[in-house]
N, C-alpha and C. Protein backbone atom coordinates (compact mmCIF):
# COMPACT_ATOMS: atom_id res chain seq x y z
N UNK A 1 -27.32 10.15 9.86
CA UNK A 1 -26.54 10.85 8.88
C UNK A 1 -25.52 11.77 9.56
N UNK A 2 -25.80 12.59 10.73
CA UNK A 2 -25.00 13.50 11.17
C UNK A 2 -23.66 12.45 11.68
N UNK A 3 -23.96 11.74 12.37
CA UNK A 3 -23.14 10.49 12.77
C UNK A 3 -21.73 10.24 11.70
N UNK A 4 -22.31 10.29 10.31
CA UNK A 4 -21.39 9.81 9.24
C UNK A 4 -20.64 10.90 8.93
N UNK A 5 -21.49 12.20 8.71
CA UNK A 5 -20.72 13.42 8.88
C UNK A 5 -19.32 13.71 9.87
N UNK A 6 -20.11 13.17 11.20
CA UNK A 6 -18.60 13.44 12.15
C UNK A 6 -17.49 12.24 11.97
N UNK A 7 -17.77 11.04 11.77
CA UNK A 7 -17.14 10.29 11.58
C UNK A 7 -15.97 10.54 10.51
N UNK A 8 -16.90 11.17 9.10
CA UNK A 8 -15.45 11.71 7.64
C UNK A 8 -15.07 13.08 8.44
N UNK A 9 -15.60 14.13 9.28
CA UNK A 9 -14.41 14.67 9.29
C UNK A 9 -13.73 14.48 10.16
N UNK A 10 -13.94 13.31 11.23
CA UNK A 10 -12.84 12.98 12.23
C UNK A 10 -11.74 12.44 11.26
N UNK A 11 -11.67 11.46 10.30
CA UNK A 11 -11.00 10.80 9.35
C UNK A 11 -10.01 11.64 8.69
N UNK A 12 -10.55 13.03 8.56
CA UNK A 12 -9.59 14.00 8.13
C UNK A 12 -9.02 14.67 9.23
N UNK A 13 -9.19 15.07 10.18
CA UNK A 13 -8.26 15.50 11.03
C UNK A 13 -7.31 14.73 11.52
N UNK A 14 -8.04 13.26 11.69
CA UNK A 14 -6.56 12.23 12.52
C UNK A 14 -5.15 12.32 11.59
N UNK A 15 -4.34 11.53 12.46
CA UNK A 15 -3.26 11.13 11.84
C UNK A 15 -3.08 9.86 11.36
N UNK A 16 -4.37 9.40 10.89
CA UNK A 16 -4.06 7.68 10.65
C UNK A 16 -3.10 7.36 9.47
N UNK A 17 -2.88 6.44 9.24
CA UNK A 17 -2.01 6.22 8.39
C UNK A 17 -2.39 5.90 6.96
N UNK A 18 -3.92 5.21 7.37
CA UNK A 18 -4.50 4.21 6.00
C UNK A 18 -5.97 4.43 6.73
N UNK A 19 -7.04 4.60 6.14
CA UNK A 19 -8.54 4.99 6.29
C UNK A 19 -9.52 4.85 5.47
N UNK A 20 -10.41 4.07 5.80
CA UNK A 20 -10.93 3.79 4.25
C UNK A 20 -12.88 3.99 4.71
N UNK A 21 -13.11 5.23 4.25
CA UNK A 21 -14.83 5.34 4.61
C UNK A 21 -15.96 5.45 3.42
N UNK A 22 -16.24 4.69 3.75
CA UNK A 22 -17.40 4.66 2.57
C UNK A 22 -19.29 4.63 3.21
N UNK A 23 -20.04 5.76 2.42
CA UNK A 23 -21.07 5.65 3.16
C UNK A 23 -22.13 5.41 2.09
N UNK A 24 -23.03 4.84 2.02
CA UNK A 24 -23.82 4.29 1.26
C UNK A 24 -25.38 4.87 1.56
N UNK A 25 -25.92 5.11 0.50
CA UNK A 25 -27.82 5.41 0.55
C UNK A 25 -28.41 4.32 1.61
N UNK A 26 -29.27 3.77 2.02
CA UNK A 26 -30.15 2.77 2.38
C UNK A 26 -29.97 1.48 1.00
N UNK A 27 -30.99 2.45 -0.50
CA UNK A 27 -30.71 1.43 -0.99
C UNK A 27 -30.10 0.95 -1.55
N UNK A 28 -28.55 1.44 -1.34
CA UNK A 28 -27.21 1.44 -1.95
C UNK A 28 -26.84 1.68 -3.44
N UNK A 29 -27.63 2.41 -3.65
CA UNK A 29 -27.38 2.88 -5.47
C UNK A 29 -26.53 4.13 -5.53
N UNK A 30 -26.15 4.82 -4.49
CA UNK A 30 -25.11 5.92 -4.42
C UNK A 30 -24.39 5.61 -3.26
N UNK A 31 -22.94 6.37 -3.76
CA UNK A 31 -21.97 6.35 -2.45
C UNK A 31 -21.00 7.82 -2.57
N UNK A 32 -20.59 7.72 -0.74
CA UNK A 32 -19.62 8.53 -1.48
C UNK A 32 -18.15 7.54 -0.20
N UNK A 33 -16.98 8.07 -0.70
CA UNK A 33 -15.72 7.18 -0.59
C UNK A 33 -14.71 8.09 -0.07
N UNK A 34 -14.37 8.37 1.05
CA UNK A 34 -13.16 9.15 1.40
C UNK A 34 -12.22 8.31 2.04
N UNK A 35 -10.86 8.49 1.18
CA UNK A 35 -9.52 7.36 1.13
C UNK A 35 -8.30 7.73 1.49
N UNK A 36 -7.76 7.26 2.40
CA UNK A 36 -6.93 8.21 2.93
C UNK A 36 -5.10 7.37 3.21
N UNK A 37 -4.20 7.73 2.70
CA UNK A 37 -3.25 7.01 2.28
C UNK A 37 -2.05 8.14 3.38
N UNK A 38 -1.03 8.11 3.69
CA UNK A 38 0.19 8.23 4.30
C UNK A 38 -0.22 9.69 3.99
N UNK A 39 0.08 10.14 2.45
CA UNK A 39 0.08 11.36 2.10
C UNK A 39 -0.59 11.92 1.35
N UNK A 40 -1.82 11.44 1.09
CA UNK A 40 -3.03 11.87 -0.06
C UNK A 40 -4.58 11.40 0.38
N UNK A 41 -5.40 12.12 0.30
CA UNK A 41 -6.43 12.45 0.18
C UNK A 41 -7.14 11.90 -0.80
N UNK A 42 -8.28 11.01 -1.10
CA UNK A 42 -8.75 10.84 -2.14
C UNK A 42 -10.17 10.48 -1.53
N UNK A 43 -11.14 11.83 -2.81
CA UNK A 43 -12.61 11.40 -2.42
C UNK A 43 -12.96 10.95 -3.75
N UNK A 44 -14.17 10.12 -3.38
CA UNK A 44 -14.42 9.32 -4.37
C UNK A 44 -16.36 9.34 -4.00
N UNK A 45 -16.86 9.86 -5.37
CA UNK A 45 -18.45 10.36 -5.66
C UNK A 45 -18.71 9.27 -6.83
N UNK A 46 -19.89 8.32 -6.74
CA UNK A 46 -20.71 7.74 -7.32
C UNK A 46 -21.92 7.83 -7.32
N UNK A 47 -22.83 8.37 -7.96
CA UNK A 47 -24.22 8.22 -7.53
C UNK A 47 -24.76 9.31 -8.56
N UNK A 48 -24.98 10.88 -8.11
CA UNK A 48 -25.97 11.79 -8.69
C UNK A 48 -24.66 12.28 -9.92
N UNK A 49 -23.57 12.36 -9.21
CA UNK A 49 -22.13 12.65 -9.59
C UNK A 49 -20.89 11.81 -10.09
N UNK A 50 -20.03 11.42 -11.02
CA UNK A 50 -19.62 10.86 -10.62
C UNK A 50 -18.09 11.06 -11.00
N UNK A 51 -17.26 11.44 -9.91
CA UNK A 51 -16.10 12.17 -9.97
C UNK A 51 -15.15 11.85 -9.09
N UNK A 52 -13.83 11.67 -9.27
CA UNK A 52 -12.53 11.31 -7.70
C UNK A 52 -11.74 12.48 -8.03
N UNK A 53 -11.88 12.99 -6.50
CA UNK A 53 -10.64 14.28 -6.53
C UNK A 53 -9.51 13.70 -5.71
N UNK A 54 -8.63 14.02 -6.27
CA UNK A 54 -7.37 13.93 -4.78
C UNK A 54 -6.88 15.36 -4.24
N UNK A 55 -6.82 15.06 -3.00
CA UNK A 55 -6.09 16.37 -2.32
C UNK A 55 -4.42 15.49 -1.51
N UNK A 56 -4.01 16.57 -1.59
CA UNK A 56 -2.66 16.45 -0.65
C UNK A 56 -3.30 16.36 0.94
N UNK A 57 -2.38 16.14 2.03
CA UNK A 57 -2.70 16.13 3.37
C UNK A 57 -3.29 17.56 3.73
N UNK A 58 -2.01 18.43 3.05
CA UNK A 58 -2.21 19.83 3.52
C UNK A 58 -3.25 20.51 2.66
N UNK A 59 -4.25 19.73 1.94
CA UNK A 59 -5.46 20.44 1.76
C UNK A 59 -6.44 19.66 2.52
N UNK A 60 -6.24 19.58 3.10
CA UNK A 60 -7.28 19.11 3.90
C UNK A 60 -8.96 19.97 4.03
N UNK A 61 -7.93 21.03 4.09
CA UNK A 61 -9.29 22.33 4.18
C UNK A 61 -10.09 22.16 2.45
N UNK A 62 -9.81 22.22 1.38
CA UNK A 62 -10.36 21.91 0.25
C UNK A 62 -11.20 20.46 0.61
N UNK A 63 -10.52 19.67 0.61
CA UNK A 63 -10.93 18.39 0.95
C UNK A 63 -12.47 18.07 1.59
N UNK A 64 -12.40 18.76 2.84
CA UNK A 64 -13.76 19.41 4.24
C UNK A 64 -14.81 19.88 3.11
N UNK A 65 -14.22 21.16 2.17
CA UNK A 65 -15.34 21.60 1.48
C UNK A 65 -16.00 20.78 0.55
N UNK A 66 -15.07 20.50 -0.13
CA UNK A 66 -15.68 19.33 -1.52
C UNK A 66 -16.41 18.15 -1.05
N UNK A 67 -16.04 17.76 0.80
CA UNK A 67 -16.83 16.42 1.18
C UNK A 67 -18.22 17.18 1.37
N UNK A 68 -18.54 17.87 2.20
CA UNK A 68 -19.24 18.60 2.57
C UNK A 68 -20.26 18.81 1.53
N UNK A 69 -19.81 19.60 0.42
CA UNK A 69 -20.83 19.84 -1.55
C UNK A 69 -21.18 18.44 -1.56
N UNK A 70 -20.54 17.37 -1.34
CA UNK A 70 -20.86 15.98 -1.81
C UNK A 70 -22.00 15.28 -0.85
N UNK A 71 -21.55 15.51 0.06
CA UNK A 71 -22.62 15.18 1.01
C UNK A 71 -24.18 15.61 0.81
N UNK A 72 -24.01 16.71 0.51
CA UNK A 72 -25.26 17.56 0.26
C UNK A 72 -25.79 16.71 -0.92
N UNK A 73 -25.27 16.86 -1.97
CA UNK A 73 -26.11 16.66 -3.64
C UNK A 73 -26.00 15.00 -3.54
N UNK A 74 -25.14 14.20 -2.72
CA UNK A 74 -25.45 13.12 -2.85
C UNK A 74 -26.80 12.30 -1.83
N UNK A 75 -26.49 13.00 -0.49
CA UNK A 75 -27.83 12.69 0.37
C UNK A 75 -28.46 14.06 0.62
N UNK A 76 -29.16 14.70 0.12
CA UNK A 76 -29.70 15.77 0.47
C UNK A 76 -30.85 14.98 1.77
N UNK A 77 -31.88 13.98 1.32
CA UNK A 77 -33.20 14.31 2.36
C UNK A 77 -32.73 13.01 2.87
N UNK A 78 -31.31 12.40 3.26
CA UNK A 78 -31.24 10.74 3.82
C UNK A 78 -31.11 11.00 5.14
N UNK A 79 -32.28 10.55 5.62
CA UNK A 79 -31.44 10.07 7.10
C UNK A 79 -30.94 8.72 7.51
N UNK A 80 -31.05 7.20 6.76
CA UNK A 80 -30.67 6.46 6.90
C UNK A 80 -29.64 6.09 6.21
N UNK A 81 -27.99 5.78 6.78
CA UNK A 81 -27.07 5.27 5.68
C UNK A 81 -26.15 4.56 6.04
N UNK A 82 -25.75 3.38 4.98
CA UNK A 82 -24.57 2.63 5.71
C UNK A 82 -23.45 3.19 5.60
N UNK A 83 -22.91 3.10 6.44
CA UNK A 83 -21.04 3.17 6.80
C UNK A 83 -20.33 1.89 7.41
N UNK A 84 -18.99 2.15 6.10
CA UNK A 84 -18.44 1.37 5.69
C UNK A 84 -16.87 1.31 6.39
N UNK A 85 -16.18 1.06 7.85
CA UNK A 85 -15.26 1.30 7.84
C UNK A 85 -14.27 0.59 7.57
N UNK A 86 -12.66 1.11 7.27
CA UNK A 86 -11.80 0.18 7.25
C UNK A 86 -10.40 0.78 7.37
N UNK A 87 -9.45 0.11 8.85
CA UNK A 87 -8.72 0.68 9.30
C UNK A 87 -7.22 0.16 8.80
């Protein structure tokens, strides 16, 4: 899990252009989706929650927090999960 953690917020600091992470429960009945386009931000919560925020680039810092709340209420006790990349 910590693994997936560093992985979304490496995703937000780079400069990629197009980013597509998705991390999944074990038994895949929740996810969460951080989408990342030229100039927008988009997280995407399915599971306990189910909600898409967009941020601009330059919130990035909002962005960190809201992944972060999501992370929590969506895997609170997981330590096993898939990740989904796509560059």
């Amino acid at each position: 899990m910590k693994q997936a953690e560093k992985l979304l917020e490496n995703a937000l600091a780079a400069k990629a252009d197009a980013t597509e992470i998705t991390v999944f429960t074990f038994k895949k009945d929740r996810l969460l989706g951080l989408y990342r386009q030229v100039d927008q931000l988009r997280l995407l919560e399915n599971g306990y929650g189910k909600s898409q925020q967009s941020f601009t680039i330059e919130q990035r810092h909002e962005c960190r927090h809201a992944l972060k709340a999501a992370l929590k209420m969506e895997f609170p006790r997981s330590r096993q999960v898939y990740v989904n990349v796509r560059k």
